[in-house]
N, C-alpha and C. Protein backbone atom coordinates (compact mmCIF):
# COMPACT_ATOMS: atom_id res chain seq x y z
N UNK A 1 -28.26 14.71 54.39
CA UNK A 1 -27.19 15.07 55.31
C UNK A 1 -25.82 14.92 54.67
N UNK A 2 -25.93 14.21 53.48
CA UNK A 2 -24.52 14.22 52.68
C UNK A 2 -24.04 15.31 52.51
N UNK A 3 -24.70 15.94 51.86
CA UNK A 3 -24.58 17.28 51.19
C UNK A 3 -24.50 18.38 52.77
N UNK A 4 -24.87 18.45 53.37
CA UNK A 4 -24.97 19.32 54.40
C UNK A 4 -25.75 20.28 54.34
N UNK A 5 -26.78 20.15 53.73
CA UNK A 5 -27.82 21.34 52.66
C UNK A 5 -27.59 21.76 51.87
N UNK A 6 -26.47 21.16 51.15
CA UNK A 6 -25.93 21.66 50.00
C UNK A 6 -24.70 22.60 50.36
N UNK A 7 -24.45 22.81 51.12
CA UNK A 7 -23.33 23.31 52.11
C UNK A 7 -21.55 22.86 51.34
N UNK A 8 -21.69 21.51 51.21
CA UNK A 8 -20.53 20.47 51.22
C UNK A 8 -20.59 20.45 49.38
N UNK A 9 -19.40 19.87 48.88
CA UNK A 9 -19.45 19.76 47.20
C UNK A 9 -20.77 18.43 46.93
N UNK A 10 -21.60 18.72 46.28
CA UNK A 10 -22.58 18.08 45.30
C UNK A 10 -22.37 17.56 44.34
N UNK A 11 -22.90 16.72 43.56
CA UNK A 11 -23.39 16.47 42.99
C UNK A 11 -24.18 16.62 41.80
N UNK A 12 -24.37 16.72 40.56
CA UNK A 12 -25.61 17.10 39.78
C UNK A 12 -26.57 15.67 39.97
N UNK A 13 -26.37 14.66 40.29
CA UNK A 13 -27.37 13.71 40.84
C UNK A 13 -27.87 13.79 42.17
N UNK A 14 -27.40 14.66 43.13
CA UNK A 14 -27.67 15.33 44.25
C UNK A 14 -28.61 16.24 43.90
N UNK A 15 -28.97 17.53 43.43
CA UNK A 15 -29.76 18.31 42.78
C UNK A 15 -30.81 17.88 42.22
N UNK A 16 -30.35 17.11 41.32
CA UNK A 16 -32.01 16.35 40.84
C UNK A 16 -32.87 15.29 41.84
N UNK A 17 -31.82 14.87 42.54
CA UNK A 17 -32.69 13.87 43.71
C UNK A 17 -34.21 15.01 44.55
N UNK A 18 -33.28 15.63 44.51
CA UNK A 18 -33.69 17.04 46.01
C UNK A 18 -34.90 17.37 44.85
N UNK A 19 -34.58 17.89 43.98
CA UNK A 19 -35.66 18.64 42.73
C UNK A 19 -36.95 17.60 42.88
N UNK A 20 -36.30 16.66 42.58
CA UNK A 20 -37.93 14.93 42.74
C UNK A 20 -38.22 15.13 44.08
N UNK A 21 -37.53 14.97 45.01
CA UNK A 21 -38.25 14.67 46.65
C UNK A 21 -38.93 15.83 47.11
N UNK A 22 -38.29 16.91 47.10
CA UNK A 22 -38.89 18.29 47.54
C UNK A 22 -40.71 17.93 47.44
N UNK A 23 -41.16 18.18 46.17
CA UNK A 23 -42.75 18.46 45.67
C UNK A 23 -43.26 17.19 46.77
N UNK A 24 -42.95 16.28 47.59
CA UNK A 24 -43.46 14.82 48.26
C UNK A 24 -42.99 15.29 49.67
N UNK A 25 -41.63 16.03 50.09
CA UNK A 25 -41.92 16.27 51.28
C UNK A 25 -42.43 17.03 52.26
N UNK A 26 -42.87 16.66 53.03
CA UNK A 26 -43.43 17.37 54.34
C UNK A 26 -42.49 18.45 54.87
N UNK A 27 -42.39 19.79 54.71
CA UNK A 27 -41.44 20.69 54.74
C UNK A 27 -40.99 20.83 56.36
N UNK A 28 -42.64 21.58 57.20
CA UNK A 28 -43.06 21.50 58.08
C UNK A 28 -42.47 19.68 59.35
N UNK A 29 -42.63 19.02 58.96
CA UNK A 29 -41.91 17.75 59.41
C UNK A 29 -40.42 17.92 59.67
N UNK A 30 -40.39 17.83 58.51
CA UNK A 30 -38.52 17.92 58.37
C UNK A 30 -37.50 18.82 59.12
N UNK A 31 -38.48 20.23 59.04
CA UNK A 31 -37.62 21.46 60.08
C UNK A 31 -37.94 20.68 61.66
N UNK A 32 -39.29 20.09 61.60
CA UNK A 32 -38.87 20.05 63.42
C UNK A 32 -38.23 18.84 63.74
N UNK A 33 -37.88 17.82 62.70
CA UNK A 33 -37.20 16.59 62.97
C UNK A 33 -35.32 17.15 63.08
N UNK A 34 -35.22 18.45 62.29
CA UNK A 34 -33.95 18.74 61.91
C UNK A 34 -33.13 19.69 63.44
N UNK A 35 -34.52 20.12 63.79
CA UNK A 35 -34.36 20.93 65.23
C UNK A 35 -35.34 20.21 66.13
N UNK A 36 -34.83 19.14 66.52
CA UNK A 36 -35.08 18.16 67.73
C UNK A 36 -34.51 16.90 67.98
N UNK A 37 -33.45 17.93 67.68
CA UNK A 37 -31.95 16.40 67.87
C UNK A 37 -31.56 16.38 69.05
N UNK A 38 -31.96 17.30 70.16
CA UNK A 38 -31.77 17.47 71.47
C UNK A 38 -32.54 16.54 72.06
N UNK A 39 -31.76 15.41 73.10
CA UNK A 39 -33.24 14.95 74.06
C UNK A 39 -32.76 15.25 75.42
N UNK A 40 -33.98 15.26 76.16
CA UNK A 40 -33.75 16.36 77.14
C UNK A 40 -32.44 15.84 77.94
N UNK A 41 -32.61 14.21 78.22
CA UNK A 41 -31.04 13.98 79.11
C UNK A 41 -30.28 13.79 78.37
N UNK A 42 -30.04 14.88 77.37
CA UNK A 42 -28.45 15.13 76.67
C UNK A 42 -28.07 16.40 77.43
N UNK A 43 -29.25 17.31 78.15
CA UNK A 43 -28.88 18.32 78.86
C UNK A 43 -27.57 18.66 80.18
N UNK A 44 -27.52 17.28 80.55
CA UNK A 44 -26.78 17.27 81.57
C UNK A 44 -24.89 16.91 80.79
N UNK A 45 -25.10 16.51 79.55
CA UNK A 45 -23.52 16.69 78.90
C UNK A 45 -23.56 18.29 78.52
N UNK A 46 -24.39 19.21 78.37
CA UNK A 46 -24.24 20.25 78.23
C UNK A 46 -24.13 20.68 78.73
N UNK A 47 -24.57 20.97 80.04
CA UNK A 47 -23.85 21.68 81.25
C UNK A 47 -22.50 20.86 81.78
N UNK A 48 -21.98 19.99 81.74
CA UNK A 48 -20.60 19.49 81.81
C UNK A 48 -19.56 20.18 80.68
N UNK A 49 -19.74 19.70 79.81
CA UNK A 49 -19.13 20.55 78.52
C UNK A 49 -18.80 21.92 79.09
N UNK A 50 -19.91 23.02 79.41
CA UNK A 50 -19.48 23.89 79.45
C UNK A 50 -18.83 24.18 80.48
N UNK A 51 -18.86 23.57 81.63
CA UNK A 51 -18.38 23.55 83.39
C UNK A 51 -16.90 23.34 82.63
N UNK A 52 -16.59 22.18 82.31
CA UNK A 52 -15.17 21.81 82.18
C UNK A 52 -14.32 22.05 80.75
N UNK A 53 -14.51 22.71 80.21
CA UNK A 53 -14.20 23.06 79.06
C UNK A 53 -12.85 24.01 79.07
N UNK A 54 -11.90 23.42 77.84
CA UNK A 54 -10.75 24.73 78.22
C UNK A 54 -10.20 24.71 76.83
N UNK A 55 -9.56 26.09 76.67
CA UNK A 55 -9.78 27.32 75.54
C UNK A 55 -8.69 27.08 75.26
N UNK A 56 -7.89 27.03 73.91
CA UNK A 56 -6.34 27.17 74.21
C UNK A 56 -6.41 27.41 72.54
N UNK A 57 -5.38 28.85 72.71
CA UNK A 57 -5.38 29.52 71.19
C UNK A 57 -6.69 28.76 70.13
N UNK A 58 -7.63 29.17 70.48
CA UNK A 58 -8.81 29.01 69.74
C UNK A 58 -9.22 27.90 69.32
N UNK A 59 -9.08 26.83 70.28
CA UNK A 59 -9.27 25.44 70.46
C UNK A 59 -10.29 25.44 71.36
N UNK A 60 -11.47 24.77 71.51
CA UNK A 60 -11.95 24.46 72.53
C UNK A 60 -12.08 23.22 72.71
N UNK A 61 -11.68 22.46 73.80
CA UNK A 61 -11.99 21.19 74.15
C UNK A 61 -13.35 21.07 75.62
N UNK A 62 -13.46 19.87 75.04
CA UNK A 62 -14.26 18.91 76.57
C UNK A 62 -14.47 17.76 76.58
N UNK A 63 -13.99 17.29 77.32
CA UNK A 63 -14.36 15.51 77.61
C UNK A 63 -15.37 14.97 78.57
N UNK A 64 -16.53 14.52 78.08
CA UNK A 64 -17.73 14.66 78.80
C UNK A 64 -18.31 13.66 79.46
N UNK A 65 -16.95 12.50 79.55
CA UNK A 65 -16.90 10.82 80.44
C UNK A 65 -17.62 10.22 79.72
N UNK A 66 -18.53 8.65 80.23
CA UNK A 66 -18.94 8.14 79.75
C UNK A 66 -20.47 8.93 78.95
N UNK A 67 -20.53 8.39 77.83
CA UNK A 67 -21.63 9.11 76.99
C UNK A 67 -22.88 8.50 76.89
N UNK A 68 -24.22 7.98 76.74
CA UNK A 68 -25.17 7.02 76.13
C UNK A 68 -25.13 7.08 74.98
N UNK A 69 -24.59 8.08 74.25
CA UNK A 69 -24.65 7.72 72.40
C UNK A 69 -23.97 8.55 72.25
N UNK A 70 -22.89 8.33 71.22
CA UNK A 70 -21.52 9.58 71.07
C UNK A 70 -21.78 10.37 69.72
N UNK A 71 -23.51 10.28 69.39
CA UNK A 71 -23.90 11.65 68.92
C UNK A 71 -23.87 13.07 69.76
N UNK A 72 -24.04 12.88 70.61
CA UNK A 72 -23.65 13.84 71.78
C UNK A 72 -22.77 15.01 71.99
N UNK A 73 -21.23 13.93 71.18
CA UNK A 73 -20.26 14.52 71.08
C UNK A 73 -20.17 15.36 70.02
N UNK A 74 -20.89 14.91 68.98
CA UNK A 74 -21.10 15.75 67.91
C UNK A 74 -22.19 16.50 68.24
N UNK A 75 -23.35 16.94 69.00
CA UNK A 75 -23.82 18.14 69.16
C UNK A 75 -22.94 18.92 69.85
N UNK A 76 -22.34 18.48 71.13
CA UNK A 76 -21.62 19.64 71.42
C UNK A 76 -20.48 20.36 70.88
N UNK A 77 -19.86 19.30 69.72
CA UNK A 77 -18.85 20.07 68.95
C UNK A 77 -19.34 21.03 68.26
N UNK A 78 -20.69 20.67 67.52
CA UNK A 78 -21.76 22.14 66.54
C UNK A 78 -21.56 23.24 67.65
N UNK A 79 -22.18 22.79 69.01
CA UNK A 79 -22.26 23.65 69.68
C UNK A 79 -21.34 24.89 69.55
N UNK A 80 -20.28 24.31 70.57
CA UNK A 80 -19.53 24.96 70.81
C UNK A 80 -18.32 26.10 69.28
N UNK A 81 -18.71 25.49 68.14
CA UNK A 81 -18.02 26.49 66.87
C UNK A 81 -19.35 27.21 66.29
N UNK A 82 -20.35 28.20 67.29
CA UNK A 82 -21.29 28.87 67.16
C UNK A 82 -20.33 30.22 68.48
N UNK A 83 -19.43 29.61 69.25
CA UNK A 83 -18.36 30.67 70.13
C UNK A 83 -17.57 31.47 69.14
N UNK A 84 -17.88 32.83 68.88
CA UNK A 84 -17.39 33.55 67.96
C UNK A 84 -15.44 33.54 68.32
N UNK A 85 -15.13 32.82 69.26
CA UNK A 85 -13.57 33.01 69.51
C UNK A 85 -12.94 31.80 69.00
N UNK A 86 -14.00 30.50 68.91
CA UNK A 86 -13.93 29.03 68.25
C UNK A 86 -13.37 28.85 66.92
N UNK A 87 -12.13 28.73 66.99
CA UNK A 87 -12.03 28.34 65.26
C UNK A 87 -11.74 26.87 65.42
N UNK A 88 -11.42 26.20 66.53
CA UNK A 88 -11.38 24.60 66.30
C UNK A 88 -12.87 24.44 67.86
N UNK A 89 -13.21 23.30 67.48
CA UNK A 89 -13.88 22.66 68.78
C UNK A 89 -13.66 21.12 68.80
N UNK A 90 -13.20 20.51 70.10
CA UNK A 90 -12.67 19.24 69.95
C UNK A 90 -13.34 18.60 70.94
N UNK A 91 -14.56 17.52 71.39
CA UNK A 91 -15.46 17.00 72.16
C UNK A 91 -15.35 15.52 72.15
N UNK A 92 -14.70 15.26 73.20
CA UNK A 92 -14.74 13.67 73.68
C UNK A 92 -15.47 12.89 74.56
N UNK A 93 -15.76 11.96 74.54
CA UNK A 93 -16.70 11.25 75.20
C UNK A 93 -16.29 9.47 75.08
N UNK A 94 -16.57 8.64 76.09
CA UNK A 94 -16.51 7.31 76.49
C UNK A 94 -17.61 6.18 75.94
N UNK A 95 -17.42 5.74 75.04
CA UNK A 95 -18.67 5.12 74.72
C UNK A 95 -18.13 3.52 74.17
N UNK A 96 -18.61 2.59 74.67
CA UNK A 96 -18.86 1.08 74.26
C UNK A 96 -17.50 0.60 74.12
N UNK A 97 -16.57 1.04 75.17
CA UNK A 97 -15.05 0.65 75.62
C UNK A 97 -14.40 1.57 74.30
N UNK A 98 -14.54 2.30 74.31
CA UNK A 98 -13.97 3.33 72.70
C UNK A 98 -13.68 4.98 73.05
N UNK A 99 -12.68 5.56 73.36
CA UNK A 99 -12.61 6.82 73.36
C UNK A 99 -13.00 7.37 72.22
N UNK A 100 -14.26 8.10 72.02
CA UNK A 100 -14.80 8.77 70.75
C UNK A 100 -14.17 10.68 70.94
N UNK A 101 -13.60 10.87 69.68
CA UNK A 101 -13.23 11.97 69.85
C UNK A 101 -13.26 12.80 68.60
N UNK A 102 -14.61 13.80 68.78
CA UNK A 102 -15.16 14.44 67.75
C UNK A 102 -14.66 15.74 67.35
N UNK A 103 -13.83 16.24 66.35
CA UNK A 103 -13.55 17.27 66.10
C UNK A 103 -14.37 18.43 64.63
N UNK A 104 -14.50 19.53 65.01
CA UNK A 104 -14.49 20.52 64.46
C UNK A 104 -13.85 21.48 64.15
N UNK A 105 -14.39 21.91 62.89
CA UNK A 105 -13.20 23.79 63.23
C UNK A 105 -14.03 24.11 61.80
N UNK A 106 -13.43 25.32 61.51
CA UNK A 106 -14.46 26.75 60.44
C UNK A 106 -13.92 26.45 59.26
N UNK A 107 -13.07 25.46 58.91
CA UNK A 107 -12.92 25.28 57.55
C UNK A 107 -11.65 26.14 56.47
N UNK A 108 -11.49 27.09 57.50
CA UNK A 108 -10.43 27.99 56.94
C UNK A 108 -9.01 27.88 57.04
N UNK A 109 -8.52 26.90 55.83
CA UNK A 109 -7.41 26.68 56.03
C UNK A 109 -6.63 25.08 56.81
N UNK A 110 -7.57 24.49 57.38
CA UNK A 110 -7.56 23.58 58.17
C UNK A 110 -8.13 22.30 57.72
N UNK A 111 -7.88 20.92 58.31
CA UNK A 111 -8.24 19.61 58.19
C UNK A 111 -8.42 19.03 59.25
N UNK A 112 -9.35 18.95 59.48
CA UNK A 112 -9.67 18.57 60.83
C UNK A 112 -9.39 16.50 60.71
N UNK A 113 -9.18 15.98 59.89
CA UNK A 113 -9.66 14.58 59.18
C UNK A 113 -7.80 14.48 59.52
N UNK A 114 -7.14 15.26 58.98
CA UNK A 114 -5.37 15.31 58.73
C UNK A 114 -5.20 15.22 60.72
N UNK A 115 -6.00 16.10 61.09
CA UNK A 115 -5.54 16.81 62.20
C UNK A 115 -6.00 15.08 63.63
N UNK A 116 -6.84 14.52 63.01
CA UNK A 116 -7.26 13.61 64.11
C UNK A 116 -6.21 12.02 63.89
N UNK A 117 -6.29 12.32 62.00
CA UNK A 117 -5.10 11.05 61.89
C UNK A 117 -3.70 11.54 62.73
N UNK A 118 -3.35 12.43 62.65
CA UNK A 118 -1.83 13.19 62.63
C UNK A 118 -2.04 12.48 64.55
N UNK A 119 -3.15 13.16 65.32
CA UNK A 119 -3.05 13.28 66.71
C UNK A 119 -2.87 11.75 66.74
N UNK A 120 -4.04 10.71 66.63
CA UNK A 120 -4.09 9.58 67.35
C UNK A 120 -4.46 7.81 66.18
N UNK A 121 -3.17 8.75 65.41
CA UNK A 121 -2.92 7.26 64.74
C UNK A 121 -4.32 7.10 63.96
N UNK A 122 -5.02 7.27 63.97
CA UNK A 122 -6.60 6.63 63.34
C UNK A 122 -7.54 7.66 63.03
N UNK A 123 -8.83 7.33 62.73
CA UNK A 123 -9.64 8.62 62.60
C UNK A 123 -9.47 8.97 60.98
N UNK A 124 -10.19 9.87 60.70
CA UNK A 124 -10.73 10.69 59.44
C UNK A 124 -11.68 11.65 59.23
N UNK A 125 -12.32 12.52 58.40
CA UNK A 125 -13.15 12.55 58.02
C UNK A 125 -12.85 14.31 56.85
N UNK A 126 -13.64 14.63 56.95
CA UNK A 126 -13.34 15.88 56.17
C UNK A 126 -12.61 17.11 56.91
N UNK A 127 -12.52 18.31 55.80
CA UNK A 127 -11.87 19.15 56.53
C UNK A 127 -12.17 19.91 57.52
N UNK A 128 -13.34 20.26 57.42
CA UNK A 128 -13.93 21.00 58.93
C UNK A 128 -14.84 19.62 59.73
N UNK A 129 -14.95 18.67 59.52
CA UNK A 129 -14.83 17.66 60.44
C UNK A 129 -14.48 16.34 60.30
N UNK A 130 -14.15 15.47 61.46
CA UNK A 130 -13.40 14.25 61.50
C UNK A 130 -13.99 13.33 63.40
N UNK A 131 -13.55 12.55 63.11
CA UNK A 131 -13.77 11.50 63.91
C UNK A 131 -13.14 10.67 64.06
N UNK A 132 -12.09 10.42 65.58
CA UNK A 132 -11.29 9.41 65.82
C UNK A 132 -12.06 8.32 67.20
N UNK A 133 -11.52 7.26 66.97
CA UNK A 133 -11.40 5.91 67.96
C UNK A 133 -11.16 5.44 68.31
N UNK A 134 -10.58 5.53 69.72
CA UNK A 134 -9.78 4.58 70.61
C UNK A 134 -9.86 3.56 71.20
N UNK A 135 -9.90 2.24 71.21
CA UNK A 135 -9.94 1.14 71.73
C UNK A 135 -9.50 1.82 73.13
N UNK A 136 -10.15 1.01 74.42
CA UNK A 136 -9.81 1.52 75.80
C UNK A 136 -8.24 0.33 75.54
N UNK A 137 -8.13 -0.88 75.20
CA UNK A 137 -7.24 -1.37 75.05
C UNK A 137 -6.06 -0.80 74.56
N UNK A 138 -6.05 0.17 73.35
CA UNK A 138 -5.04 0.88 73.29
C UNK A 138 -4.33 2.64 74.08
N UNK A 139 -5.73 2.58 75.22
CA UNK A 139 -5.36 4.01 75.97
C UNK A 139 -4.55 3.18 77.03
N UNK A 140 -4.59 2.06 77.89
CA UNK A 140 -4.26 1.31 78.73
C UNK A 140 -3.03 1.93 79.18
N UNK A 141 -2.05 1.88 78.39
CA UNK A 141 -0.57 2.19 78.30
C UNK A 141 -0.26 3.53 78.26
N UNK A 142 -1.04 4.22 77.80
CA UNK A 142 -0.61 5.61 77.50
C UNK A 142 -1.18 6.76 78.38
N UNK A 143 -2.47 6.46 78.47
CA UNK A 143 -3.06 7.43 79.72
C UNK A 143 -4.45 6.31 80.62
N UNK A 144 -4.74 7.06 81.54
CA UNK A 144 -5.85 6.70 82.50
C UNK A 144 -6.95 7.10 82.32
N UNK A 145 -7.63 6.37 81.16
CA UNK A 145 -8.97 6.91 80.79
C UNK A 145 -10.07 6.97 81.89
N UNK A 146 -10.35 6.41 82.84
CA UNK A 146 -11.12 6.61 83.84
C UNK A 146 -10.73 7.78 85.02
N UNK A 147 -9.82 8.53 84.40
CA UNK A 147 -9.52 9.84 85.30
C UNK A 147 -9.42 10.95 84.40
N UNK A 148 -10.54 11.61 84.51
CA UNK A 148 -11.53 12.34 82.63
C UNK A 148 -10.30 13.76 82.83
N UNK A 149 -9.83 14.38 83.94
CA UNK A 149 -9.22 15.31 83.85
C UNK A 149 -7.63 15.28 83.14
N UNK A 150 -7.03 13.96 83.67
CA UNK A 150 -5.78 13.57 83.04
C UNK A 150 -6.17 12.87 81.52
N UNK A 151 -7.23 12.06 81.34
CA UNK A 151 -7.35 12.32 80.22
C UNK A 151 -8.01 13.43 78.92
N UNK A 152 -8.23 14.50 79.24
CA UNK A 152 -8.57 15.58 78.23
C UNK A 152 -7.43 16.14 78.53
N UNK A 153 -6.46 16.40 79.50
CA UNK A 153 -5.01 16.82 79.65
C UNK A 153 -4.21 16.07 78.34
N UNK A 154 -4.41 14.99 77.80
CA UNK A 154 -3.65 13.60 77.39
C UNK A 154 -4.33 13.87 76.03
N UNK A 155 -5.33 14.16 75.66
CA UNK A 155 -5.98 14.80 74.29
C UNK A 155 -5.86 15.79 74.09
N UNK A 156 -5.62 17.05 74.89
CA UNK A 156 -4.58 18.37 74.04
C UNK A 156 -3.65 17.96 73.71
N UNK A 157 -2.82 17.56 74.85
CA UNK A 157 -1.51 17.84 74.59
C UNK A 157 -0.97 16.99 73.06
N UNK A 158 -1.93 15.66 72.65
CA UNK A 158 -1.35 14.91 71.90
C UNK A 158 -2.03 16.04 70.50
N UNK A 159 -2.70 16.84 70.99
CA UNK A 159 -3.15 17.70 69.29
C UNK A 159 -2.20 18.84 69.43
N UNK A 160 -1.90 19.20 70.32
CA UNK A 160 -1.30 20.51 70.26
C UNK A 160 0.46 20.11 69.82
N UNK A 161 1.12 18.97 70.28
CA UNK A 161 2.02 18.38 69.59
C UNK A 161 2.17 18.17 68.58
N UNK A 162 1.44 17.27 67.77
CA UNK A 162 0.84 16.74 66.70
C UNK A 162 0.40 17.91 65.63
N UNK A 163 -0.18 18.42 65.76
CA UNK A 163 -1.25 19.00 65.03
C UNK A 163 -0.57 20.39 65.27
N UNK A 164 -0.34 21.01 66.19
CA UNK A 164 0.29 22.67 66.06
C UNK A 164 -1.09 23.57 66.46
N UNK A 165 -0.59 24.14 64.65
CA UNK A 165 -1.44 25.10 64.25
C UNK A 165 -2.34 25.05 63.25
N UNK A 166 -2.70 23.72 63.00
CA UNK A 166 -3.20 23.49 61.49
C UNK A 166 -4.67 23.85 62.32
């Protein structure tokens, strides 16, 4: 998953790992472990996501309240930059007193890692994706995280300030 299937920059010790493991793994295994990351009550953040979701110059956001595991947030961010109008997707969720807030986008031109430090002080990750973290202690003051509409209001506006057009 480092590599992203080789997707992401490699390695030549990446290549040879894959070259040794390949001939030992279970091919058949692996595709259905790779497509069955869905469990079924993740279904009900997916129909939220899409109920409350809003579009703004090729942004898509959703904040999907409290989460059971804020992998979640990262399926629905994949999700949603499979929307041929998607060039960013931005998916938040409530998890273990922590505003988790997962971003995406197509890589073109953009930093999604720049774009989550720039919004909320913290966070990182690469350019077409990143991952920020909010202590509920530090939303206290600034917005009302237990009122999910004023807060995904309170997560544009701080990217669309912040962040623009990147």
């Amino acid at each position: 998953t480092d590599t992203c299937n080789f997707e992401r920059q490699t390695l030549i010790e990446d290549v040879r790992a894959f070259q040794f493991l390949y001939r030992y793994a279970n091919i058949h295994l692996a595709r259905k472990i790779e497509q069955s990351e869905i469990r079924l009550d993740f279904l009900k953040y997916f129909k939220s996501a899409l109920e409350n979701r809003r579009m703004r110059k090729g942004k898509i956001f959703a904040h999907l309240g409290t989460v059971v595991n804020p992998d979640i947030c990262v399926l629905i961010a994949d999700f949603f930059m499979k929307i041929n109008s998607a060039n960013w997707s931005i998916v938040s969720g409530l998890y273990n007193k922590k505003l988790v807030i997962v971003f995406r986008n197509d890589g073109l031109r953009k930093d999604a890692g720049k774009v989550a430090k720039l919004s909320f002080g913290s966070g990182g990750g690469h350019k077409s994706m990143a991952r920020a973290e909010i202590p509920f202690t530090d939303l206290k003051e600034v917005v009302d995280y237990k009122d999910e509409k004023k807060l995904l209001r309170w997560i544009i506006n701080k990217i669309e300030k912040k962040a623009g057009k990147k």
